[in-house]
Protein backbone atom coordinates (compact mmCIF):
# COMPACT_ATOMS: atom_id res chain seq x y z
CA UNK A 1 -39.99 -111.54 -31.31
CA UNK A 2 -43.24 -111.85 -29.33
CA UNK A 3 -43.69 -113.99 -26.24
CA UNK A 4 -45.68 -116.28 -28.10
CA UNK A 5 -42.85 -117.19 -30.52
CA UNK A 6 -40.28 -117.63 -28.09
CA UNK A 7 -42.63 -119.90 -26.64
CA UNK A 8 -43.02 -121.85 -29.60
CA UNK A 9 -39.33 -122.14 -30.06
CA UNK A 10 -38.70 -123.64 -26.17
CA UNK A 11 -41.80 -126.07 -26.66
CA UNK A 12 -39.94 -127.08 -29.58
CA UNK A 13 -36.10 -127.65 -28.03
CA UNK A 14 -37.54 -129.19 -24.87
CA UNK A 15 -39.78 -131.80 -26.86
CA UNK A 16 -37.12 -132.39 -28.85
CA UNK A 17 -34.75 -133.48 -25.85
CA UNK A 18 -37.81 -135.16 -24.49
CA UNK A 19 -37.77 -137.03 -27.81
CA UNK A 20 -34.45 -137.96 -27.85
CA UNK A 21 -34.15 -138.73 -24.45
CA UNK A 22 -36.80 -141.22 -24.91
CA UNK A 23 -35.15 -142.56 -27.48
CA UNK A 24 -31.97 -143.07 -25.27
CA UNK A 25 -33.92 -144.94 -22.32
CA UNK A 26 -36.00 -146.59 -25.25
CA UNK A 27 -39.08 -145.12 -23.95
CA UNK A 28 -41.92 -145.32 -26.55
CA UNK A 29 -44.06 -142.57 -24.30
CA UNK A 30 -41.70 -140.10 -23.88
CA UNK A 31 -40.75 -139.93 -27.72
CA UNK A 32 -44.50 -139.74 -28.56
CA UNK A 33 -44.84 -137.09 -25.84
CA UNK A 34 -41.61 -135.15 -27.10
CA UNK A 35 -43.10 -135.13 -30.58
CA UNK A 36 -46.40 -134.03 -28.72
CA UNK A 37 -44.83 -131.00 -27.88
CA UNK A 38 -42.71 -130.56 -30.52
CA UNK A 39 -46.28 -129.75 -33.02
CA UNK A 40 -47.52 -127.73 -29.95
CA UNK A 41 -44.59 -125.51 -30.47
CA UNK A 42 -44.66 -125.21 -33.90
CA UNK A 43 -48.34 -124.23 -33.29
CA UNK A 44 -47.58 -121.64 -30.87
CA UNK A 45 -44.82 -119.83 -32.94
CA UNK A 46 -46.86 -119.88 -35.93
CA UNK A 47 -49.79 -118.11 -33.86
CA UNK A 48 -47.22 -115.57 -32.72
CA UNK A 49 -46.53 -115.03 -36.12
CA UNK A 50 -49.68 -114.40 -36.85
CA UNK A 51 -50.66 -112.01 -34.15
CA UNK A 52 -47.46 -109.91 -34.49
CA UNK A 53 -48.43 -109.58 -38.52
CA UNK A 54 -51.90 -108.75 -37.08
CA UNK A 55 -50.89 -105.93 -35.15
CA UNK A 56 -48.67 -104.93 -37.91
CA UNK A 57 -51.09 -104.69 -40.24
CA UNK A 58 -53.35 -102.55 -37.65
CA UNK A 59 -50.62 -100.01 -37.17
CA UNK A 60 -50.26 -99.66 -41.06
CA UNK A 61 -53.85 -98.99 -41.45
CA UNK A 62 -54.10 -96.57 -38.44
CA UNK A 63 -51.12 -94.56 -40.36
CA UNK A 64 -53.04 -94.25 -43.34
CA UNK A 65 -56.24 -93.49 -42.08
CA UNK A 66 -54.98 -90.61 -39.25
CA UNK A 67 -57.10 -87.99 -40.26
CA UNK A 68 -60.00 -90.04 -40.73
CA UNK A 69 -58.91 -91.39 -36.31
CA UNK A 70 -58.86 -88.16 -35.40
CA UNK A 71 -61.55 -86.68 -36.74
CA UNK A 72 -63.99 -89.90 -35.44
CA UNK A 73 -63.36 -88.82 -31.94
């Protein structure tokens, strides 16, 4: 797991505290705001996810193609 994804996940479990907490103190901000991060994390894991099947994808090629790397140098 990346940085990016573990990221993601905290964003996620500290929005939703925020959220809940908000809904505790009935505090209409902080449960919009807890959402508010709650989508940001989900954003950044799924970007992590990408980039990690990015540079997956990369290294695949790269094993495929080694004679045609190391004759391009």
């Amino acid at each position: 797991m990346n940085r990016d994804r573990l990221e993601g996940k905290w964003k996620q479990l500290s929005g939703s505290v925020r959220e809940q907490w908000g809904r505790l103190t009935d505090d209409r901000l902080s449960v919009v705001a807890g959402q508010h991060d709650q989508l940001a994390g989900r954003v950044q894991e799924r970007s992590g996810i990408y980039k990690e099947e990015g540079e997956r994808q990369l290294k695949a090629f790269m094993r495929r193609n080694r004679e045609w790397n190391s004759t391009s140098r």
